[in-house]
Protein backbone atom coordinates (compact mmCIF):
# COMPACT_ATOMS: atom_id res chain seq x y z
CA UNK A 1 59.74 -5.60 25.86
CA UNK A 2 57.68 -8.00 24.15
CA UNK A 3 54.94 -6.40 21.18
CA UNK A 4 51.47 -8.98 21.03
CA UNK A 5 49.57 -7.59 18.21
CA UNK A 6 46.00 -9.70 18.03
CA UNK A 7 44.10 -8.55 14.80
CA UNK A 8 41.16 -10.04 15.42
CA UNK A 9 40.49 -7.99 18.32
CA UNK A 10 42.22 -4.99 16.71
CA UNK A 11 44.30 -4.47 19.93
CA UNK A 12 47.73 -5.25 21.45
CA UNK A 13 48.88 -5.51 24.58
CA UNK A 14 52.96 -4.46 25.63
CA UNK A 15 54.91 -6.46 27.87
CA UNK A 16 57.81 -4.63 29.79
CA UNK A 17 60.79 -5.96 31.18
CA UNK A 18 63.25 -4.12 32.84
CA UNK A 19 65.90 -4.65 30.00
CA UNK A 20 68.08 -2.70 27.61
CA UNK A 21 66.19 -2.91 24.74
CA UNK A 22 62.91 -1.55 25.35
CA UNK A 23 64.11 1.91 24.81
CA UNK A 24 64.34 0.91 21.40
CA UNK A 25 61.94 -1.96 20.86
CA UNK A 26 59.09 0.65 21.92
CA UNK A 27 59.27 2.96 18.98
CA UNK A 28 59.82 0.09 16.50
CA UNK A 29 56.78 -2.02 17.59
CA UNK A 30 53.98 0.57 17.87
CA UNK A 31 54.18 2.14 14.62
CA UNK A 32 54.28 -1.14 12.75
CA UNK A 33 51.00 -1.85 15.33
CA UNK A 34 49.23 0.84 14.56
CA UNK A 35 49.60 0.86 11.12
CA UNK A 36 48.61 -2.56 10.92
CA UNK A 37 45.46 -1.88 13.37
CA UNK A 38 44.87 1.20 11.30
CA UNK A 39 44.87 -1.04 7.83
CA UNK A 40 42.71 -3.63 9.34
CA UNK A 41 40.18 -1.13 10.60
CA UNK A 42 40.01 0.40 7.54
CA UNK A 43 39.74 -3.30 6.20
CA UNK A 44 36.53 -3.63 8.29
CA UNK A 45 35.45 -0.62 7.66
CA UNK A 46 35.04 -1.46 3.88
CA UNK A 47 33.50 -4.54 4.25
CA UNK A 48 30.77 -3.10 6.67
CA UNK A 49 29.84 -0.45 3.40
CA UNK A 50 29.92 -3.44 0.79
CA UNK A 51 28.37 -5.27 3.73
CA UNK A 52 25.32 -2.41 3.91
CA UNK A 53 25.18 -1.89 -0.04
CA UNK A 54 24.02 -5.26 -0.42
CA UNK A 55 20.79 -4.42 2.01
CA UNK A 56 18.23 -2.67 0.04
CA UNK A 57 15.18 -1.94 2.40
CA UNK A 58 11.63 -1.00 0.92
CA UNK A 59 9.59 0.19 3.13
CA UNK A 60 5.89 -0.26 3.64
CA UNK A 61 3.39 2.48 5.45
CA UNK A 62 -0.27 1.73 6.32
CA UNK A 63 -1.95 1.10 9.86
CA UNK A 64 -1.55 -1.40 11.95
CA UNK A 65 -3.84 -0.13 14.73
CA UNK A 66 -7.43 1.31 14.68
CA UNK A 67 -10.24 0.72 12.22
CA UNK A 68 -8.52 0.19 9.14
CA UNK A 69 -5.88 -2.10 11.10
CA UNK A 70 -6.80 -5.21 9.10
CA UNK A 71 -6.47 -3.62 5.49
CA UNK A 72 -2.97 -2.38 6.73
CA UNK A 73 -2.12 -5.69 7.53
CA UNK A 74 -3.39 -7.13 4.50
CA UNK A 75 -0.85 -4.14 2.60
CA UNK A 76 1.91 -5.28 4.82
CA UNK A 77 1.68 -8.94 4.20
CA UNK A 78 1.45 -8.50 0.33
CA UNK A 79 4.73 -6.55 0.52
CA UNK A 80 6.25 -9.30 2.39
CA UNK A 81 5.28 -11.52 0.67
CA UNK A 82 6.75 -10.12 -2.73
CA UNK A 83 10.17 -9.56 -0.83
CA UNK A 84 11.16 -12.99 0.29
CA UNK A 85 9.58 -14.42 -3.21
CA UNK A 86 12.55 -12.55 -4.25
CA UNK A 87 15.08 -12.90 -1.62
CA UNK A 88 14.26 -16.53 -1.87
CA UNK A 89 14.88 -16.74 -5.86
CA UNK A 90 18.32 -14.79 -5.38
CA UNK A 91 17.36 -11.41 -6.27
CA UNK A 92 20.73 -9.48 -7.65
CA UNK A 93 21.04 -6.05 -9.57
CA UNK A 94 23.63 -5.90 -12.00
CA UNK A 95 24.78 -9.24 -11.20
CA UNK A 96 25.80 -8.73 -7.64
CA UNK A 97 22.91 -10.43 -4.97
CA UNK A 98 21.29 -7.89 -2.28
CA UNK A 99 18.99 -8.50 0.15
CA UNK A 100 15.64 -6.87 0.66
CA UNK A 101 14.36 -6.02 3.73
CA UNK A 102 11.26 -4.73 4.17
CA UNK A 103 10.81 -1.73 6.94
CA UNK A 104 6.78 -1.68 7.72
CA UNK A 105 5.64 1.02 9.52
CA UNK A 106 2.12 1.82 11.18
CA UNK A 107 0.73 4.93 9.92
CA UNK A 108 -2.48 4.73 12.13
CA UNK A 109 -4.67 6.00 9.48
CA UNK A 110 -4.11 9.64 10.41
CA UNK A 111 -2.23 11.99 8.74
CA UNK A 112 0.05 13.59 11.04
CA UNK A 113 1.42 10.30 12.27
CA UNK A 114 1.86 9.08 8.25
CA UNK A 115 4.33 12.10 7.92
CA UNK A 116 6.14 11.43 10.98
CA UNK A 117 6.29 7.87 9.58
CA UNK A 118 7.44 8.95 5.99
CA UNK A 119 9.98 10.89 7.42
CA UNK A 120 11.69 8.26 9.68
CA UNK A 121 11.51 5.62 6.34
CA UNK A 122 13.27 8.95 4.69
CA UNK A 123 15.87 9.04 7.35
CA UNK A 124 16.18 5.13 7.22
CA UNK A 125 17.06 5.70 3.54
CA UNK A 126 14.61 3.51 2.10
CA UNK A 127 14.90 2.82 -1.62
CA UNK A 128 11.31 2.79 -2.31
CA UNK A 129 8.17 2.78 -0.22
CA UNK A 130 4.63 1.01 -0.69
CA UNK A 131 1.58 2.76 0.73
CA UNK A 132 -0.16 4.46 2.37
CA UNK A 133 -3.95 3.20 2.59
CA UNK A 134 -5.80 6.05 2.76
CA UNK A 135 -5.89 9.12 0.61
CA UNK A 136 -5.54 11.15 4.29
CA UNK A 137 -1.91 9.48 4.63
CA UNK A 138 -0.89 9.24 1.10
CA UNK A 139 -0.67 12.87 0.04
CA UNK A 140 0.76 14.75 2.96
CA UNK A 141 3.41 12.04 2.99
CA UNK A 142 4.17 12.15 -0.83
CA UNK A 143 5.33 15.48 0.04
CA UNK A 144 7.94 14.11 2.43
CA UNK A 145 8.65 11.38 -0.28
CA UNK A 146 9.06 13.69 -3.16
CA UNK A 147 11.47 16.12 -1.62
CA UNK A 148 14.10 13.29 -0.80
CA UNK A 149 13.56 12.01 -4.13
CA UNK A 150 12.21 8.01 -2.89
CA UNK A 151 9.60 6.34 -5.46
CA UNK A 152 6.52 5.92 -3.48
CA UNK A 153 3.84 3.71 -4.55
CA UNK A 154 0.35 3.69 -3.21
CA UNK A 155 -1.66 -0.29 -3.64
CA UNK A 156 -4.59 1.73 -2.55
CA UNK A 157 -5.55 5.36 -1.95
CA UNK A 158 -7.92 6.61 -4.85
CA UNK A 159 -7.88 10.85 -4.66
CA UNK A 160 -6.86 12.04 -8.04
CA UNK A 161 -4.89 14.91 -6.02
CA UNK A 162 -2.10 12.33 -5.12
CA UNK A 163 -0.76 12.53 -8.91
CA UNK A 164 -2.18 15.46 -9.51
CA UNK A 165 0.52 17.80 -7.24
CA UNK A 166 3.43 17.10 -10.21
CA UNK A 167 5.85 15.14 -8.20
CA UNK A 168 8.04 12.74 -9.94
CA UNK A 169 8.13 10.15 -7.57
CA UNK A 170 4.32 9.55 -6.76
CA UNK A 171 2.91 6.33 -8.56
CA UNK A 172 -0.63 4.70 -8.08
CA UNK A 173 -0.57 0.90 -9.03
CA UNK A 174 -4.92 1.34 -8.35
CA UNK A 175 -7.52 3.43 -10.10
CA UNK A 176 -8.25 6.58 -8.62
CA UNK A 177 -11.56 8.17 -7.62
CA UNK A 178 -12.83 9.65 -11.16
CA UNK A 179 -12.35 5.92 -12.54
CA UNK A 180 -14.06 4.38 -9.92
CA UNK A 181 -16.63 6.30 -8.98
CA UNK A 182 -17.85 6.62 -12.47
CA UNK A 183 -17.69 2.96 -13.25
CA UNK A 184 -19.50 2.75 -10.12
CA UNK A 185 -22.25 4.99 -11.18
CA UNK A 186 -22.36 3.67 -14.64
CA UNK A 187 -23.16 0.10 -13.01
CA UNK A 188 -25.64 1.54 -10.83
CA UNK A 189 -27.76 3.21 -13.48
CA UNK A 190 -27.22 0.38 -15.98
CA UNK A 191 -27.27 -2.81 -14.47
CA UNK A 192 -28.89 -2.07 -11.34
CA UNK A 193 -30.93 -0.06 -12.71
CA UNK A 194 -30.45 2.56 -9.87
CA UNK A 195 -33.30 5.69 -9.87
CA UNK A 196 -33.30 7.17 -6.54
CA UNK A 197 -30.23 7.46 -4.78
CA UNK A 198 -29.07 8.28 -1.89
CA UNK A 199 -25.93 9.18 -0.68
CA UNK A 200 -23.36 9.25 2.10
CA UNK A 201 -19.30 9.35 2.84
CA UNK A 202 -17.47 9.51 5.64
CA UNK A 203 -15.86 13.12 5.23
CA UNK A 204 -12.29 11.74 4.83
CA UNK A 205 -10.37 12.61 1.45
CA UNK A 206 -11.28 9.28 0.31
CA UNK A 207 -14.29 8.80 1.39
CA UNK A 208 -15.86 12.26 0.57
CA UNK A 209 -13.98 12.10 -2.84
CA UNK A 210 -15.15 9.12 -4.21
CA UNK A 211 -18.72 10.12 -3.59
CA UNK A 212 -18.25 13.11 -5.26
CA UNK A 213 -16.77 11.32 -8.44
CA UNK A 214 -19.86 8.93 -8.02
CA UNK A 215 -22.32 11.79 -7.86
CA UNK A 216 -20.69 13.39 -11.34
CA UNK A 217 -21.05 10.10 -12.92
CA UNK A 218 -24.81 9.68 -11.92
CA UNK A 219 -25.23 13.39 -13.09
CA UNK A 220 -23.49 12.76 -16.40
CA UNK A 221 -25.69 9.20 -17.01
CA UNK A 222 -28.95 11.56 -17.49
CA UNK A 223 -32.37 9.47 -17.78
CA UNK A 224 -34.70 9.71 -15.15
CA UNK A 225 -32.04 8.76 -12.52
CA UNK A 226 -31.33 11.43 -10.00
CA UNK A 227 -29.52 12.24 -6.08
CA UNK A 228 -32.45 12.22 -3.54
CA UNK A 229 -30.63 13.10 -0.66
CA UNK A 230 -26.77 13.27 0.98
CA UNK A 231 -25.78 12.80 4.60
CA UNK A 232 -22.13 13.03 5.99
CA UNK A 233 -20.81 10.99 8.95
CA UNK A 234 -17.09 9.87 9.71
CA UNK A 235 -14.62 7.28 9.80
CA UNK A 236 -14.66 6.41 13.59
CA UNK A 237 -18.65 6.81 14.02
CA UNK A 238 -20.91 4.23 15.35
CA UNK A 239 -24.12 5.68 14.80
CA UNK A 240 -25.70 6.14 11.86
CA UNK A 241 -30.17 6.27 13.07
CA UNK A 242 -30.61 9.76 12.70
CA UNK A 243 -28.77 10.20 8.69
CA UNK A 244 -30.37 6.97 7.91
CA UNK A 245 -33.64 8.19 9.07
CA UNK A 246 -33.50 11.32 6.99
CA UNK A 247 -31.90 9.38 4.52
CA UNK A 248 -35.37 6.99 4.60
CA UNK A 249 -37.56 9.26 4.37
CA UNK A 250 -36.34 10.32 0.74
CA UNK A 251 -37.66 6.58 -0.37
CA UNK A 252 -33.82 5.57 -2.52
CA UNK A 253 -33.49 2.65 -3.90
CA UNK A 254 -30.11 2.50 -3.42
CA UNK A 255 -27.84 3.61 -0.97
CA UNK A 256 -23.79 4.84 -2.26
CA UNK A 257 -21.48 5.12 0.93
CA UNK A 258 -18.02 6.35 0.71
CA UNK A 259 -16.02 5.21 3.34
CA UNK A 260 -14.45 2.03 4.47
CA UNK A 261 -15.97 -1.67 5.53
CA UNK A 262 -15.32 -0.53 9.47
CA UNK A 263 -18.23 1.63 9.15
CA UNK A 264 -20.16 0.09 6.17
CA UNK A 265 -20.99 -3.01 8.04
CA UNK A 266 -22.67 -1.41 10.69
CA UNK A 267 -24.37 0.90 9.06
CA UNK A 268 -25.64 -2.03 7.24
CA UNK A 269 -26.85 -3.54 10.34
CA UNK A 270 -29.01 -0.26 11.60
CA UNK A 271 -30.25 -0.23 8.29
CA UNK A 272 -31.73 -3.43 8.60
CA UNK A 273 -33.23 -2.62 12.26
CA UNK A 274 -34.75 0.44 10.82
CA UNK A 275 -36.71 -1.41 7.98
CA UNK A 276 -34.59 0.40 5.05
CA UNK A 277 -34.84 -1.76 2.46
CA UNK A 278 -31.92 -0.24 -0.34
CA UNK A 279 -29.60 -1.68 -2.32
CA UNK A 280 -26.06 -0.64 -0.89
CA UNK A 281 -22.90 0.13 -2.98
CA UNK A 282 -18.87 1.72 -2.43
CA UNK A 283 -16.20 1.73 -3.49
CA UNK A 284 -12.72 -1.01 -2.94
CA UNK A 285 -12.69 0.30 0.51
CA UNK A 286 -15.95 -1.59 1.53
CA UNK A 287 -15.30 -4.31 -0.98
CA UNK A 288 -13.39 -6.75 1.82
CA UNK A 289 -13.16 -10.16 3.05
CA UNK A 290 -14.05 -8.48 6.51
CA UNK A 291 -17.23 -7.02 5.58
CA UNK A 292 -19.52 -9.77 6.30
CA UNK A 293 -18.37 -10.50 9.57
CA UNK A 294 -18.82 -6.73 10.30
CA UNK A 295 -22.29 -6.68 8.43
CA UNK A 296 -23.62 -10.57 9.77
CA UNK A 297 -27.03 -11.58 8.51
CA UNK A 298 -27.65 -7.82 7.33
CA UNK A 299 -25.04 -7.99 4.28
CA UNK A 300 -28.21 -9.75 2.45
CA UNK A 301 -27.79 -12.14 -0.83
CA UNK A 302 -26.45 -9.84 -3.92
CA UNK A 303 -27.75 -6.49 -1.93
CA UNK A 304 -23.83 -5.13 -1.47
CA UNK A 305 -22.42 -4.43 -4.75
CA UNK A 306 -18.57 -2.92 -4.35
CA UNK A 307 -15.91 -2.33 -6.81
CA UNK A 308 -11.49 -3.16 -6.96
CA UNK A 309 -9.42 -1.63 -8.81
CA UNK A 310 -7.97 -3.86 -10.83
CA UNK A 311 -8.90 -7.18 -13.28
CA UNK A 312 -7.31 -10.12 -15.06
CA UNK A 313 -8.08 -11.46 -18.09
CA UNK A 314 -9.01 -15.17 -17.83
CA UNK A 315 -5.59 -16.21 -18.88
CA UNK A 316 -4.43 -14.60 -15.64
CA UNK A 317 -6.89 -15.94 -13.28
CA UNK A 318 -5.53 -19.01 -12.08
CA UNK A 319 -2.31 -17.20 -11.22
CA UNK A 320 -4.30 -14.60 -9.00
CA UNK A 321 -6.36 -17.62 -7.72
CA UNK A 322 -3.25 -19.32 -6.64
CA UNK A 323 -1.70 -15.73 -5.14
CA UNK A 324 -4.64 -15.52 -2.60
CA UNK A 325 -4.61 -19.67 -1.83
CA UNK A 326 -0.65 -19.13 -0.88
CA UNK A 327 -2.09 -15.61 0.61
CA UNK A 328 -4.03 -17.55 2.86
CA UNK A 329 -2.09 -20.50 3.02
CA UNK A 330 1.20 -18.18 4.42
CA UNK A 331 -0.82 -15.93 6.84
CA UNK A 332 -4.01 -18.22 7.89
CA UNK A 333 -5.81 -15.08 7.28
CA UNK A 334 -7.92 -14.54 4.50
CA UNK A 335 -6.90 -11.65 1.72
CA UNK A 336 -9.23 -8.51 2.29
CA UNK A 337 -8.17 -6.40 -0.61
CA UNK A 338 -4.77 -4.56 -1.22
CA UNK A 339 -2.31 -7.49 -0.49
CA UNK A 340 -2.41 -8.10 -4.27
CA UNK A 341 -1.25 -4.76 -5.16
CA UNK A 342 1.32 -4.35 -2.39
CA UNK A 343 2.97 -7.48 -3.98
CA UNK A 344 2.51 -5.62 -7.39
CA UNK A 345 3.96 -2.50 -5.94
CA UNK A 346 6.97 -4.28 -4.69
CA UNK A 347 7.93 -5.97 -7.85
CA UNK A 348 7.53 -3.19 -9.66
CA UNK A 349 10.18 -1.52 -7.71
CA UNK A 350 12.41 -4.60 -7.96
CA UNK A 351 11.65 -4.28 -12.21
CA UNK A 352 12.94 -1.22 -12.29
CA UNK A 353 16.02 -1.28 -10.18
CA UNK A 354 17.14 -4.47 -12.18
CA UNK A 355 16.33 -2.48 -15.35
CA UNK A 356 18.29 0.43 -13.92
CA UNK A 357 21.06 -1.92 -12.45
CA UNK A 358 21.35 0.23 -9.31
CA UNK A 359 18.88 0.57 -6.36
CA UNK A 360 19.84 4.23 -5.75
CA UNK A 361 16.50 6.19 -6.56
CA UNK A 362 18.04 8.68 -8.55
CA UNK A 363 18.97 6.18 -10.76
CA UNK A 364 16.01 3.83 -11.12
CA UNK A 365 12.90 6.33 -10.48
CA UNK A 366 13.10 7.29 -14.34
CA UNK A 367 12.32 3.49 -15.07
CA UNK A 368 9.58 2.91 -12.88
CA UNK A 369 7.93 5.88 -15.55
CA UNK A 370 8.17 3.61 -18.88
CA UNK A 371 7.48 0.20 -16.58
CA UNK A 372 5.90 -2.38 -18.79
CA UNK A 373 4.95 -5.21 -15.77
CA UNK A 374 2.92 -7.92 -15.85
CA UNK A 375 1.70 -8.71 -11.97
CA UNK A 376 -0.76 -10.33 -10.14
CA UNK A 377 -3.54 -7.60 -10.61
CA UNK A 378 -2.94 -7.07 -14.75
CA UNK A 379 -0.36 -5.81 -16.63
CA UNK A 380 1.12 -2.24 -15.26
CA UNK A 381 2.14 0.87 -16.56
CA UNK A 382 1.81 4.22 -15.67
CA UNK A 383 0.61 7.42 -17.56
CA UNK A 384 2.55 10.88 -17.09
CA UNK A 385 0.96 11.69 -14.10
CA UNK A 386 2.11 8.50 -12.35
CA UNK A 387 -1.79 6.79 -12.40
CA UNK A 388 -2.25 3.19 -13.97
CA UNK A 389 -3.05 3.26 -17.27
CA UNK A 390 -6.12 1.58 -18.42
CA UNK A 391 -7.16 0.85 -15.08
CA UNK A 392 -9.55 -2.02 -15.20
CA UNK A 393 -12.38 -2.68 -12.15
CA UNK A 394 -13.78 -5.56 -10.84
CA UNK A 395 -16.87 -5.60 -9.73
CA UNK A 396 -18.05 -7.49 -6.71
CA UNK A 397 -21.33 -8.64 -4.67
CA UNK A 398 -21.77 -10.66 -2.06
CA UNK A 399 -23.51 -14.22 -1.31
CA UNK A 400 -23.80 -16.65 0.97
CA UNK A 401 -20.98 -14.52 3.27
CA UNK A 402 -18.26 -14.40 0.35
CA UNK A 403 -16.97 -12.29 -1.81
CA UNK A 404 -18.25 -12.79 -5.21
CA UNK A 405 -16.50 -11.14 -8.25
CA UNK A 406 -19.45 -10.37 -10.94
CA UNK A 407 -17.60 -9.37 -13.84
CA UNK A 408 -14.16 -7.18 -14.94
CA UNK A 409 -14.84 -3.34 -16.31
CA UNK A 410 -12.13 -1.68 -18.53
């Protein structure tokens, strides 16, 4: 008998001849095969773990289908973009390299496909996730988040309930709906000097919360000021003639809508057809790149006024002018809103897993808490509840087609 033991295949093959010594040769040669096949599989074995502990994926959750497809994206992209910055630089934790890999999922915009979505990032043992868009997504899936204990950190949905519901691992790198909608209405009643208004939202949480928070704020301003009117309508909608017809007939002189730029800029559009001549105004979710290709001719010159959370300081501008050239430059797309923060979000969750040296959520989620960041979109830390503290706004019109940024709120 003649033993062939191969250990790069991990097998071995027996040759038998009809001799005397295979009797013996047998029971000599397979235990010292095995054992060896046994120690090498183990061997391979262990590498595949060290192999997989130096993979850390992130993962990212926002549509990438239906109306709010292209602000998805724009989430997506800024994640991506954040993890091969780092991949590229050599990213290591406690000394020892790992790869990132982003997993980017498509929520759809609706909530019962975001928790099916949070759960399969759960079950893919992300370290960290960044999303979801909206406010519909975000808090049904922080649930899903929270109980397997993953940091979860939203570039974009505004309802104060997200941080509000205790958990440990929800984090907002944007202001939320009280901030914004009273900024918002403070603007209005002050510089636009806003005295009949009129208002509508699209009946989603973000939508229909953020004109709420806008309709405290133009309560709390006093003065003369005061709501005329309120009409509801929703996200997928395409007509808007009869609410803006009621709407009309209440003579505003400026028009708050709460919803996102997939519906703003037609509504914009039947405004126009029906004669209503109003100034319009919402929140980041109309305040997009997008908006006057959806809107054409009826956007106006300095009619749209819209707000982002977030601001630099002058110092900082060049390096958020140069994050949306190479934005641009990478994707030959042109940065709608969120991809800022997404990059923000991501690096944040990088920070804190250096700080922590360890990627294992347990172990880093207590540093994401005392974060003291300094991104793109401002500097970054977090209050108690998990919200940015001293959220600044930026407030933006719109002429000749672009994007215009009027001046930074704190």
């Amino acid at each position: 008998m003649r033993a062939t033991f191969s250990p790069l295949s991990l097998s071995f093959s027996l040759s038998l001849s009809l001799d005397f010594d295979f009797a013996f040769a047998l029971p000599r040669a397979l235990p010292r095969a095995l054992a060896l096949a046994l120690a090498l599989g183990l061997t391979a074995a262990s590498f595949t773990a060290r192999a997989a502990d130096d993979v850390v994926r992130i993962g990212s959750a926002a549509p990438a289908s239906g109306a709010g497809a292209h602000l998805g994206k724009d989430i997506e992209n800024g994640a991506r973009m954040a993890i091969e910055d780092l991949n590229a630089k050599g990213f290591t934790i406690d000394g020892k390299k790992v790869r990132l890999v982003l997993m980017a999922e498509d929520d759809g915009g609706d909530p019962k496909q975001g928790t099916a979505v949070a759960q399969k990032l759960v079950d893919a043992k992300v370290a960290g996730v960044v999303g979801h868009l909206n406010s519909g997504t975000t808090v049904p899936a922080s649930k899903i988040y929270d109980a397997a204990a993953i940091p979860q950190i939203t570039p974009s949905a505004t309802t104060p309930v997200y941080t509000r519901q205790g958990f440990k691992s929800a984090f907002r790198i944007v202001a939320n709906d009280t901030l914004i909608g009273s900024t918002l209405a403070r603007y209005a009643l002050g510089k636009l000097q806003a005295r009949r208004i009129g208002v509508i939202d699209d009946r989603t949480a973000f939508g229909q919360g953020l004109a709420d928070e806008f309709i405290k704020g133009v309560k709390a301003g006093g003065g003369s000021a005061r709501i005329v009117g309120r009409q509801f309508t929703n996200d997928k909608a395409t007509d808007f003639s009869a609410i803006l017809t009621q709407l009309k007939s209440k003579t505003p002189d400026l028009v708050f809508y709460g919803g996102l730029d997939a519906v703003a800029g037609p509504m914009l559009k039947q405004m126009q057809a029906l004669g209503f001549k109003a100034r319009f105004m919402g929140g980041d979710g109309i305040c997009s790149e997008k908006l006057p290709l959806l809107a054409g001719e009826a956007l106006g010159e300095g009619n749209v006024t819209c707000a982002v959370a977030g601001g630099v300081t002058p110092a900082q501008e060049k390096g958020y002018t140069d994050f949306v050239a190479r934005y641009r430059k990478t994707y030959k797309v042109d940065l709608q809103a969120y991809a800022p923060h997404a990059y923000d979000a991501v690096m944040v969750l990088a920070t804190a897993m250096q700080q922590a040296k360890s990627p294992d959520p347990a172990r880093y989620a207590p540093y994401i808490k005392r974060i003291n960041y300094q991104g793109v979109t401002g500097n970054i830390r977090f209050d108690p509840q998990g919200d940015l503290l001293n959220a600044a706004m930026t407030i933006y019109t719109f002429r000749g087609g672009k994007k215009t940024k009027l001046e930074v709120i704190r």
